[in-house]
Protein backbone atom coordinates (compact mmCIF):
# COMPACT_ATOMS: atom_id res chain seq x y z
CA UNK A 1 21.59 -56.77 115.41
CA UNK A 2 20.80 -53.50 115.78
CA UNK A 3 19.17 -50.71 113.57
CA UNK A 4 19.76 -47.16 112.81
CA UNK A 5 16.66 -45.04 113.22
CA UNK A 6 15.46 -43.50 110.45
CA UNK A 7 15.94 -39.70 109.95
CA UNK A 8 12.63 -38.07 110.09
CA UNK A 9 13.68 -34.54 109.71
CA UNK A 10 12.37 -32.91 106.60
CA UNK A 11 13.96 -30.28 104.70
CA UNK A 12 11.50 -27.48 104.10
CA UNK A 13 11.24 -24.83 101.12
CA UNK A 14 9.51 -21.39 101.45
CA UNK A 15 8.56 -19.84 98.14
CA UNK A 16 8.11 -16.19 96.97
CA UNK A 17 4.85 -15.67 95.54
CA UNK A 18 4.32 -11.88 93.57
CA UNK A 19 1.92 -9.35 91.89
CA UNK A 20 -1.26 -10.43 94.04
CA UNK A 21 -4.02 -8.08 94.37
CA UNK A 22 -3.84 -6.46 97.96
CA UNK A 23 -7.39 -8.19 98.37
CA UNK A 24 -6.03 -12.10 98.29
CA UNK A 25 -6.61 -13.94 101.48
CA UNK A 26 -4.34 -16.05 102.99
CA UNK A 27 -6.81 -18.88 102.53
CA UNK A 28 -6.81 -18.59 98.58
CA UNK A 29 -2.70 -18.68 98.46
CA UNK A 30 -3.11 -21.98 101.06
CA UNK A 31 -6.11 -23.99 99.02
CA UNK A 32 -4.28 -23.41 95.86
CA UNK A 33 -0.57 -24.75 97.15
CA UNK A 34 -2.53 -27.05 98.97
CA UNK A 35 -3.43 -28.39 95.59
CA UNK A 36 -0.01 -29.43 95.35
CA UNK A 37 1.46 -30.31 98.22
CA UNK A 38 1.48 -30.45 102.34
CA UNK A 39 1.13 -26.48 103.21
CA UNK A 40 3.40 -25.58 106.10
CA UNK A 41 2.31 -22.01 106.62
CA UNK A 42 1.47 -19.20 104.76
CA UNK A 43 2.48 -15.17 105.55
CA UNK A 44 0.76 -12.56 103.30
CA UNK A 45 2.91 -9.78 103.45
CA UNK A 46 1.82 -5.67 102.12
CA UNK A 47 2.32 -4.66 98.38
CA UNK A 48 1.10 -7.75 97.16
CA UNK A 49 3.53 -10.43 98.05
CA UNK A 50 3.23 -13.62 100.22
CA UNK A 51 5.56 -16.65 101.55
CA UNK A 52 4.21 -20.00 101.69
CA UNK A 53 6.65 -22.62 103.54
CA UNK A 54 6.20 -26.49 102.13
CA UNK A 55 8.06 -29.68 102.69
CA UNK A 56 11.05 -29.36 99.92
CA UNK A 57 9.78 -31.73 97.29
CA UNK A 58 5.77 -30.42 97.53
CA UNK A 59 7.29 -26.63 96.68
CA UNK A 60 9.59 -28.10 93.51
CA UNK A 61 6.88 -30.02 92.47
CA UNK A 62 4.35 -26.30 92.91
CA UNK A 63 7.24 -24.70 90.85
CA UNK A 64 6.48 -26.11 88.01
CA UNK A 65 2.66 -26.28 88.36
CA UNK A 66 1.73 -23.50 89.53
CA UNK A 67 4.47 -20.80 87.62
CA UNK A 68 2.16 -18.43 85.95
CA UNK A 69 -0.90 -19.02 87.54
CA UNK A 70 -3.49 -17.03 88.08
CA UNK A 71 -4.94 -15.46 91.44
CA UNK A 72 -7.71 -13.37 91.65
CA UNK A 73 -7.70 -12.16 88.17
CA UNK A 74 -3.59 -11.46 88.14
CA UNK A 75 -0.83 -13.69 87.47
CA UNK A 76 0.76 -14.64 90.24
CA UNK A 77 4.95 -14.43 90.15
CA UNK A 78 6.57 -17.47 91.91
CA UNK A 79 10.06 -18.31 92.59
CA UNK A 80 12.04 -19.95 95.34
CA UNK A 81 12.63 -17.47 98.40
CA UNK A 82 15.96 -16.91 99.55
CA UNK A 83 17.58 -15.37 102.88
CA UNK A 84 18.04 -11.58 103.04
CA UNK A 85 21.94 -11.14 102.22
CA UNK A 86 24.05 -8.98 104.93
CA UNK A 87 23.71 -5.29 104.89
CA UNK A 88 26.86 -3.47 103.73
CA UNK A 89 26.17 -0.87 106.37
């Protein structure tokens, strides 16, 4: 008899974090998801904002713990990111 092999592709997540002071380091955002989860990567973008990717059920589980918390004195804005829609032009 013969097995199937297991499916060992994981879906990934990448989250939206908001309102961090333009002095965060990437390696605060990472040890603080890190806290929840398996850390894929992290991509501190200007104006405060960053992207940290996770494996799908490690970002659900750092919605809900980490929503509201703070970073560097502000409190950080988190939310599931989603893809850029299609420009009208």
């Amino acid at each position: 008899m013969q097995t199937a092999a297991a499916n060992t592709t994981t879906s990934t997540k990448k989250l939206l974090i908001g309102n961090l002071p333009e002095s965060t380091r990437p390696s605060v955002i990472e040890d603080l998801f890190a806290s929840v989860g398996k850390v894929l990567s992290v991509s501190l973008m200007a104006h405060g904002f960053a992207f940290v990717e996770m494996v799908s059920a490690d970002a659900d589980r750092a919605l809900t713990q980490l929503k509201g918390c703070r970073v560097d004195g502000r409190t950080m804005m988190l939310d599931e990111a989603h893809p850029r829609s299609a420009s009208r032009y």
